[in-house]
C-alpha atoms as a PDB file:
ATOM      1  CA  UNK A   1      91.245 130.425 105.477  1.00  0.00           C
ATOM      2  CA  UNK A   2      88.847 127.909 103.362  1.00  0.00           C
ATOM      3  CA  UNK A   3      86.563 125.442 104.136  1.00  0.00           C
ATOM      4  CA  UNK A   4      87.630 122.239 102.687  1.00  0.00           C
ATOM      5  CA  UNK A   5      85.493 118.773 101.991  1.00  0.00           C
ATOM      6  CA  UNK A   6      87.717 115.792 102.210  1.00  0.00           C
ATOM      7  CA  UNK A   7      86.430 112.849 100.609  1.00  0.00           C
ATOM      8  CA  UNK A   8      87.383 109.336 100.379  1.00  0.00           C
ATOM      9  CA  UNK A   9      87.637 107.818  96.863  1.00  0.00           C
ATOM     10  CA  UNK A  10      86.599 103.679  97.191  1.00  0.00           C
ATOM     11  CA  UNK A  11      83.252 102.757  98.551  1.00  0.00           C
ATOM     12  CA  UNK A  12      82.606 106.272  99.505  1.00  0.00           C
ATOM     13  CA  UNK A  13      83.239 108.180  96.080  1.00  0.00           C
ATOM     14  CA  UNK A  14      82.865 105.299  93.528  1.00  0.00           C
ATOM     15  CA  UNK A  15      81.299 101.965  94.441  1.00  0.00           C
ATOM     16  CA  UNK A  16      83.685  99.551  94.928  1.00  0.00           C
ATOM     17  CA  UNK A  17      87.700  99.332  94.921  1.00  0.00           C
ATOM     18  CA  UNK A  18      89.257 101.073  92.058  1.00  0.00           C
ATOM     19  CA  UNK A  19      92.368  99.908  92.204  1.00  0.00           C
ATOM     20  CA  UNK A  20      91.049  96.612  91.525  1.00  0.00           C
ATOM     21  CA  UNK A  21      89.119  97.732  88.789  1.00  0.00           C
ATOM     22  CA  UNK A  22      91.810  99.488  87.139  1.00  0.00           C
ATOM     23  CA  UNK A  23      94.103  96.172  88.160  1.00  0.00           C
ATOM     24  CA  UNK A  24      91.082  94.535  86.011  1.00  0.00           C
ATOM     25  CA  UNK A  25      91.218  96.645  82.999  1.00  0.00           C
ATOM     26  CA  UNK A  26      95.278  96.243  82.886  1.00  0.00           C
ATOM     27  CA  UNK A  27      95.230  92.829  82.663  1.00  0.00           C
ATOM     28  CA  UNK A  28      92.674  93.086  79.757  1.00  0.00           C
ATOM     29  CA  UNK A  29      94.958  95.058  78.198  1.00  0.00           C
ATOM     30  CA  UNK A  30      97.560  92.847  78.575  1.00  0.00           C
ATOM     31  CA  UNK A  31      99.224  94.957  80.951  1.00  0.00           C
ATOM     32  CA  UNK A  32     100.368  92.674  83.872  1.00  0.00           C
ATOM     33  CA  UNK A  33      99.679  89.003  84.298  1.00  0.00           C
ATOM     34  CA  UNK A  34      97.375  86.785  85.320  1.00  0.00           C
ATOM     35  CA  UNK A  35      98.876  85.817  88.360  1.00  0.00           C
ATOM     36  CA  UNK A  36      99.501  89.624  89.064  1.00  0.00           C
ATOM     37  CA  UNK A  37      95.699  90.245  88.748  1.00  0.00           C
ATOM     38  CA  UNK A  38      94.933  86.714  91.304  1.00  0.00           C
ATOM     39  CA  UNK A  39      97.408  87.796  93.837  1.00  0.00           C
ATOM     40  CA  UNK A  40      96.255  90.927  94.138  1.00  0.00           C
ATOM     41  CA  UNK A  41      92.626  89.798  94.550  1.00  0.00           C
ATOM     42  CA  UNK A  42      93.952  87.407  97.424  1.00  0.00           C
ATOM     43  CA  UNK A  43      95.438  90.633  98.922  1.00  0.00           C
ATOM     44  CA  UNK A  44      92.121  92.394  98.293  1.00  0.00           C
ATOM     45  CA  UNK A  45      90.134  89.762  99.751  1.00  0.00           C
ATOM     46  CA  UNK A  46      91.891  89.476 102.590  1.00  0.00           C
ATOM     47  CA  UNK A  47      92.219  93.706 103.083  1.00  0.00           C
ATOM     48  CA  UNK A  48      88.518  93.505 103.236  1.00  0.00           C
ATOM     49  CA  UNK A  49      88.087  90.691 105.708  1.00  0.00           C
ATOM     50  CA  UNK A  50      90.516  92.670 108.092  1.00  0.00           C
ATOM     51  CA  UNK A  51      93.670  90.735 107.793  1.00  0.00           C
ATOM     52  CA  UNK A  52      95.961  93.182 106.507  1.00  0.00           C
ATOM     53  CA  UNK A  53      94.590  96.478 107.402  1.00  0.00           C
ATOM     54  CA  UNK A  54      97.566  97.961 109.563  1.00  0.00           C
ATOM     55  CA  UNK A  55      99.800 100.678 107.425  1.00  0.00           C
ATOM     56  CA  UNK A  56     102.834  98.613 107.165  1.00  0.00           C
ATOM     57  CA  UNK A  57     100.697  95.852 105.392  1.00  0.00           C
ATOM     58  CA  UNK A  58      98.898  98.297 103.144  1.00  0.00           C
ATOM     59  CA  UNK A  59     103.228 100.131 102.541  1.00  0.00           C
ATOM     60  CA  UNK A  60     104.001  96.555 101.797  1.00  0.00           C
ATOM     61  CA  UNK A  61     101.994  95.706  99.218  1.00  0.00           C
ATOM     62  CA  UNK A  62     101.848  99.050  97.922  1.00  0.00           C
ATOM     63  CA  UNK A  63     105.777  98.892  96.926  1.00  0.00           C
ATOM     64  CA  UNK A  64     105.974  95.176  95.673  1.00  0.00           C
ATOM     65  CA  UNK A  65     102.608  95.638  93.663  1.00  0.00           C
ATOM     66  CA  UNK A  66     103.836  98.734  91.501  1.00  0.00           C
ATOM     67  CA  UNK A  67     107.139  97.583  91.183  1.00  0.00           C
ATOM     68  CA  UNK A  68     105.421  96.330  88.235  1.00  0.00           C
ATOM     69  CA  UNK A  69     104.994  99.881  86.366  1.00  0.00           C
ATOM     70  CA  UNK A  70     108.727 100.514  86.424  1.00  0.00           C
ATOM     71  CA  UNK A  71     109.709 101.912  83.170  1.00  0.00           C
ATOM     72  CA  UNK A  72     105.934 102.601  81.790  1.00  0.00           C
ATOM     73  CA  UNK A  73     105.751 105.865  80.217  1.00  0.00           C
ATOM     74  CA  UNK A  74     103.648 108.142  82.585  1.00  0.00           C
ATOM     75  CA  UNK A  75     101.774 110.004  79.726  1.00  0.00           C
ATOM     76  CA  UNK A  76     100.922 106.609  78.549  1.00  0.00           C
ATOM     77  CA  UNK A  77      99.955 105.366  81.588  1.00  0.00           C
ATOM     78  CA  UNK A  78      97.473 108.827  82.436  1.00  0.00           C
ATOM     79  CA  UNK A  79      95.782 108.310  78.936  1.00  0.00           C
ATOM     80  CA  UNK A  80      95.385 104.501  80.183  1.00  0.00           C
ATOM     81  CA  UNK A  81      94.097 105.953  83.437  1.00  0.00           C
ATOM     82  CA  UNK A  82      91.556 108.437  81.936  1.00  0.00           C
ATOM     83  CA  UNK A  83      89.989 105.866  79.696  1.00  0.00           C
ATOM     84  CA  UNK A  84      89.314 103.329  82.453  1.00  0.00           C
ATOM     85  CA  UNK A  85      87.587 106.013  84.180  1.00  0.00           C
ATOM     86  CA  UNK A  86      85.134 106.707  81.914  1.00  0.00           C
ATOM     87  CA  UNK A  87      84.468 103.492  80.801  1.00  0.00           C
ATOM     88  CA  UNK A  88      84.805 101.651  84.568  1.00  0.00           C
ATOM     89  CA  UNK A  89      85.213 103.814  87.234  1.00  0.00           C
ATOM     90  CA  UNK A  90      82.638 107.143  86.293  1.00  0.00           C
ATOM     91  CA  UNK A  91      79.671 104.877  85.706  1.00  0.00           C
ATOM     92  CA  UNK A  92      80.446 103.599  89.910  1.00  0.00           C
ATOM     93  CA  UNK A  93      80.322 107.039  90.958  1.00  0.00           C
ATOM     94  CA  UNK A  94      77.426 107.395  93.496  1.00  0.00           C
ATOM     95  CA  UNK A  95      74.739 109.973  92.913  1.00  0.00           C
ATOM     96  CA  UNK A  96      74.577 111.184  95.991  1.00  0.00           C
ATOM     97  CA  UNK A  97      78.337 111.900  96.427  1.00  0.00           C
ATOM     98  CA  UNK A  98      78.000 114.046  93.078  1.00  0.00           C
ATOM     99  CA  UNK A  99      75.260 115.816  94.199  1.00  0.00           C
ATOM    100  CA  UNK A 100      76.999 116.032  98.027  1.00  0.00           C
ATOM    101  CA  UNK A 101      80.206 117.587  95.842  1.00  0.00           C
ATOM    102  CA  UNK A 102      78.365 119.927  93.802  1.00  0.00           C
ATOM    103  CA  UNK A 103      76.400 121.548  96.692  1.00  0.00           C
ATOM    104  CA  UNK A 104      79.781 122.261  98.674  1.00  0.00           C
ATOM    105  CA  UNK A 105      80.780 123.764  95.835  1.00  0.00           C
ATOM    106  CA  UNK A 106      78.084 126.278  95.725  1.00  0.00           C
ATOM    107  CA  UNK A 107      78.781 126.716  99.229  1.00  0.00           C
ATOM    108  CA  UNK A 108      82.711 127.800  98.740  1.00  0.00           C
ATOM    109  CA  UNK A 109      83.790 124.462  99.549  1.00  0.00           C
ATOM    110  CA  UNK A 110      87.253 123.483  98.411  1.00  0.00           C
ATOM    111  CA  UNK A 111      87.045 119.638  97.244  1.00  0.00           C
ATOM    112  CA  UNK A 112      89.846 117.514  98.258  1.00  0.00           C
ATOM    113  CA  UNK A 113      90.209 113.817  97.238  1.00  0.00           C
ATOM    114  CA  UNK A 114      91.982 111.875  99.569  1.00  0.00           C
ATOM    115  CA  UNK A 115      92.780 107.859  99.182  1.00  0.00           C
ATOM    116  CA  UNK A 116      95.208 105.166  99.995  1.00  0.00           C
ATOM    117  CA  UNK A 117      95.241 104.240  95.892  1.00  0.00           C
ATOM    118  CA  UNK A 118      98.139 105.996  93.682  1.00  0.00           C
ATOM    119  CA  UNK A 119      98.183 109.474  92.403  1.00  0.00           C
ATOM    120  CA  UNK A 120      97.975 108.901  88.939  1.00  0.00           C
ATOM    121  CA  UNK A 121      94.234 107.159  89.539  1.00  0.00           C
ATOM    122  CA  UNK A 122      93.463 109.947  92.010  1.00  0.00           C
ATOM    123  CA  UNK A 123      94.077 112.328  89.491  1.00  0.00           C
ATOM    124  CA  UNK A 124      92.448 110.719  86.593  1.00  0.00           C
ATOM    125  CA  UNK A 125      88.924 110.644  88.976  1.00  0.00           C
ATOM    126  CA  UNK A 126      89.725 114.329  90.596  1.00  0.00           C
ATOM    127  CA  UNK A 127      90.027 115.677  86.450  1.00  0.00           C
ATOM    128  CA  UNK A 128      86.912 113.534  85.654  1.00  0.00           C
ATOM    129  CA  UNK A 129      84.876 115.391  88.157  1.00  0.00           C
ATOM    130  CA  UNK A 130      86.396 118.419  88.043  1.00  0.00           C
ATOM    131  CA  UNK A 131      88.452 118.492  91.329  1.00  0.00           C
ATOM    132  CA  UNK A 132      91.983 119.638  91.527  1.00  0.00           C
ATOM    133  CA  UNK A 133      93.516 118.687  94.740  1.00  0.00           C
ATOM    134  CA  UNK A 134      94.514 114.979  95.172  1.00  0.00           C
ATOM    135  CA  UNK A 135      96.415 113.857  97.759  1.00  0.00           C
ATOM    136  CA  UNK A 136      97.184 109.529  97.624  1.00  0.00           C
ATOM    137  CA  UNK A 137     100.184 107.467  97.035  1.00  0.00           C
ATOM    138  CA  UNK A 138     102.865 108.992  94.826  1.00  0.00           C
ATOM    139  CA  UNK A 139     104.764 107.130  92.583  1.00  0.00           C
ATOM    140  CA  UNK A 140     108.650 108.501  91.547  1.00  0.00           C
ATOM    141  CA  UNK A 141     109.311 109.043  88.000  1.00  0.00           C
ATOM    142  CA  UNK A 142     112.235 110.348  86.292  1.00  0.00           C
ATOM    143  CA  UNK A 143     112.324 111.659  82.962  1.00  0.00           C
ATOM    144  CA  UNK A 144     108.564 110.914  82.254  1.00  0.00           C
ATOM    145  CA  UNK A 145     109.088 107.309  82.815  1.00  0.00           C
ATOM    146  CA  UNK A 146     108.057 105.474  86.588  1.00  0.00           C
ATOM    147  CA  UNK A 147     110.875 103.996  88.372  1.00  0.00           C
ATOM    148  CA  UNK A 148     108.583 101.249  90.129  1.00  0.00           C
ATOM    149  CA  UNK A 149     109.440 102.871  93.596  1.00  0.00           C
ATOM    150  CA  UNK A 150     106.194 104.537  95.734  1.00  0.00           C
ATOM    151  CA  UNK A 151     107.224 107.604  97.792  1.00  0.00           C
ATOM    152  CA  UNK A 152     107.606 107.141 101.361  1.00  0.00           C
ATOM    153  CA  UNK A 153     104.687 108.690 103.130  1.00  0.00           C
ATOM    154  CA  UNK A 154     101.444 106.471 102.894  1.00  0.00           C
ATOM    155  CA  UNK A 155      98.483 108.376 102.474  1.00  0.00           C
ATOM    156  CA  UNK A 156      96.269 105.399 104.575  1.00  0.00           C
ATOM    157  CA  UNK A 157      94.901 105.528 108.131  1.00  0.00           C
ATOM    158  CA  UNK A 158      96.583 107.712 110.878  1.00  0.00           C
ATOM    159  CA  UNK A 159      98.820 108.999 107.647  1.00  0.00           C
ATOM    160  CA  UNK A 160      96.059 110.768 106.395  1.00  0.00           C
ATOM    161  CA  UNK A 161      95.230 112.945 109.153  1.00  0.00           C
ATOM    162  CA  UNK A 162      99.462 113.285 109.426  1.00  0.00           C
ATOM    163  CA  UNK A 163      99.577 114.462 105.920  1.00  0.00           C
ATOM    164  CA  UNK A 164      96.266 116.792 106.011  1.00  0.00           C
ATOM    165  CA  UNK A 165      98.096 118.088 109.474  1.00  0.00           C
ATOM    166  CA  UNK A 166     101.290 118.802 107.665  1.00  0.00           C
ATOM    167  CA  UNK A 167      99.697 120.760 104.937  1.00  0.00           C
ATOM    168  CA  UNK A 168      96.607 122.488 106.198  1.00  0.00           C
ATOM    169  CA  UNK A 169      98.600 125.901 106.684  1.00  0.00           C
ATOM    170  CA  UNK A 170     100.730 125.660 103.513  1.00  0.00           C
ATOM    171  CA  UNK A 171      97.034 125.386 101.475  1.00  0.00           C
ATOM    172  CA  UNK A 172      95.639 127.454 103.852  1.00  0.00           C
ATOM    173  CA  UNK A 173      92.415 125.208 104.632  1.00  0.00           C
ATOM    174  CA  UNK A 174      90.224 125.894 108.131  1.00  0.00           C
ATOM    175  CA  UNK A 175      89.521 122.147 109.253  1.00  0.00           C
ATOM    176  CA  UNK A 176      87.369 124.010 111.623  1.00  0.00           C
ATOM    177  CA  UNK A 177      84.892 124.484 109.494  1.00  0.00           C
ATOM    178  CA  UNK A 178      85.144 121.638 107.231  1.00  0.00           C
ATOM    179  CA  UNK A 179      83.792 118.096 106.005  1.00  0.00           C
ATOM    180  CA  UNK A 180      85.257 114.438 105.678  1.00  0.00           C
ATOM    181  CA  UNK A 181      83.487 111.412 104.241  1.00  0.00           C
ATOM    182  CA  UNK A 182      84.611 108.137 104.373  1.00  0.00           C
ATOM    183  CA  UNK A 183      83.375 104.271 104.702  1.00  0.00           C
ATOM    184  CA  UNK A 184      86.248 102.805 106.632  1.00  0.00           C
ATOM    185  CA  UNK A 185      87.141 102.647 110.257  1.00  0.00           C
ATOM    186  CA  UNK A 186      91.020 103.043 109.616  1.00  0.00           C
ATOM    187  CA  UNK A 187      90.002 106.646 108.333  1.00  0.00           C
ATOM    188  CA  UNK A 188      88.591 107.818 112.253  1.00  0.00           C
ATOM    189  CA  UNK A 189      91.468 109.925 112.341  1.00  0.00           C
ATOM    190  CA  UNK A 190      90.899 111.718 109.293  1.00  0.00           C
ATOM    191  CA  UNK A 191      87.092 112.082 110.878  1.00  0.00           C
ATOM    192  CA  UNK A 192      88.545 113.935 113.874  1.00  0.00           C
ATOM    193  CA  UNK A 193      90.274 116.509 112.206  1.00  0.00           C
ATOM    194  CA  UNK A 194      87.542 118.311 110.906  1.00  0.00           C
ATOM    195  CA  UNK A 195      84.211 119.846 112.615  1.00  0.00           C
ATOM    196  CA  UNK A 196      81.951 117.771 110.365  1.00  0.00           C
ATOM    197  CA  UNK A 197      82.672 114.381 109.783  1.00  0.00           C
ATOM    198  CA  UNK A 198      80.427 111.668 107.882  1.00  0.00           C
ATOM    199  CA  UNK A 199      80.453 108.082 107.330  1.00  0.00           C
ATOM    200  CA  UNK A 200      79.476 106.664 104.320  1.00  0.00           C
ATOM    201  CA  UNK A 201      78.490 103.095 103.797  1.00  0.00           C
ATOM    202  CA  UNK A 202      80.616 102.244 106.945  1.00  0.00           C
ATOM    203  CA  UNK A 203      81.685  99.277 108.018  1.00  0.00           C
ATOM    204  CA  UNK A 204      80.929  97.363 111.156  1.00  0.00           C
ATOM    205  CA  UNK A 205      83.834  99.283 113.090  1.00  0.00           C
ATOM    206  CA  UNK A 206      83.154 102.547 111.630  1.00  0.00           C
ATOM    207  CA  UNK A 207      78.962 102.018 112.387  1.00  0.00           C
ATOM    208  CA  UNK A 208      79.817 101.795 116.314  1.00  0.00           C
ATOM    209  CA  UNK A 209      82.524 104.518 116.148  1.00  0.00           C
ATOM    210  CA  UNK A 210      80.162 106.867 114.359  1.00  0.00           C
ATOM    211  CA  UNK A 211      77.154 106.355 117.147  1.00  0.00           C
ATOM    212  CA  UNK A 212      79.684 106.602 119.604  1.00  0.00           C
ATOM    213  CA  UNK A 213      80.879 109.952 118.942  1.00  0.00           C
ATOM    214  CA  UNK A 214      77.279 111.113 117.103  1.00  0.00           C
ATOM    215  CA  UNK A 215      79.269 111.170 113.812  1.00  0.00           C
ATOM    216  CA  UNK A 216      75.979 110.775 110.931  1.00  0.00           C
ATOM    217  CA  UNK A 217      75.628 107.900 108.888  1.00  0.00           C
ATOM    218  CA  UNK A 218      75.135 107.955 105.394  1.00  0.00           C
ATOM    219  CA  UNK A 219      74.228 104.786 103.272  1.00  0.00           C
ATOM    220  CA  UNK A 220      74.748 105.779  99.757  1.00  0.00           C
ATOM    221  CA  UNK A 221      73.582 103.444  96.894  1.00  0.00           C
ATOM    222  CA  UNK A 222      72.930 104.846  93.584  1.00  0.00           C
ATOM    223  CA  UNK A 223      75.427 105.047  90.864  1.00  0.00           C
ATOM    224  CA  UNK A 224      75.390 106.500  87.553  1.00  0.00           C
END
């Protein structure tokens, strides 16, 4: 079985939310609307003061905000992907995840990205840094071209320790003898699976959970 390191993609991977910065780079491409960019943010805003944190609000939003890619060309929409991510999203990265990532590698570690955002951004970051397995929000597509519709399984919360759960023998992972890092508190699941969990730049819920249960805290600051 192999050790796997499960890491968390916004605020723990890359500073900030990257689904608003690719939401960001869309719009200046023309890409969605103005008032698809400002209701987003007023989602955003209110995600991050707590409002809206529970997994139907997150399904919600999830389907009526990509309803918007229906009929985009996924090729098209990858190559969109990979050039926000150098120019936006790589220089966000945190140093000390990098250098985190690259000594479980040596290790034997098997890096795993795992986020509430959509696969196509997952994958973009997880081929920018050299890591294969992404597991996040899937999109349907037919033919090459999205249908606007999100699959049903959110990866968000209690759904990512379901998924990681449903998985771990078909990939043949040892959560045993493995790592998660994450910043938010809806991810304490996902922290109990493994033997080794760490929370990065948590919040205020995540801070008392982690010296509750003597999970280490790691503020992480330094981007590329």
């Amino acid at each position: 079985m192999k050790p796997v390191v499960f890491f968390d993609i916004d605020n723990t991977l890359v500073k900030g939310n990257t689904q608003r910065i690719m939401i960001f780079n869309l719009f200046k491409r023309k890409k969605v609307s103005f008032w698809f960019l400002f209701s987003n943010a007023l989602w955003l805003i209110g995600y991050k003061l707590g409002f809206n944190n529970k997994i139907e609000d997150v399904a919600k939003q999830t389907r009526k905000a990509y309803q918007i890619i229906k009929g985009w060309k996924v090729n098209d929409f990858a190559n969109i992907l990979d050039e926000i991510f150098q120019s936006d999203i790589k220089p966000r990265i945190f140093k000390e995840a990098l250098q985190i990532i690259e000594k479980h590698k040596q290790e034997g570690y098997e890096i795993v990205l795992v986020s509430g955002t959509i696969d196509p951004l997952a994958e973009s970051i997880g081929k920018g840094l050299g890591i294969k397995t992404c597991l996040a929000n899937r999109l349907y597509e037919e033919n090459g071209i999205y249908t606007g519709e999100v699959e049903n399984r959110f990866v968000y919360g209690q759904g990512k320790a379901d998924l990681i759960t449903k998985i771990t023998r078909e990939y043949d992972w040892d959560l045993n003898n493995s790592y998660a890092y994450t910043d938010h508190y809806t991810d304490s699941p996902l922290l109990s699976l493994v033997s080794n969990p760490r929370a990065v730049n948590p919040d205020k819920k995540l801070i008392a959970e982690a010296k509750l249960r003597h999970w280490p805290i790691l503020i992480w600051k330094t981007t590329k």
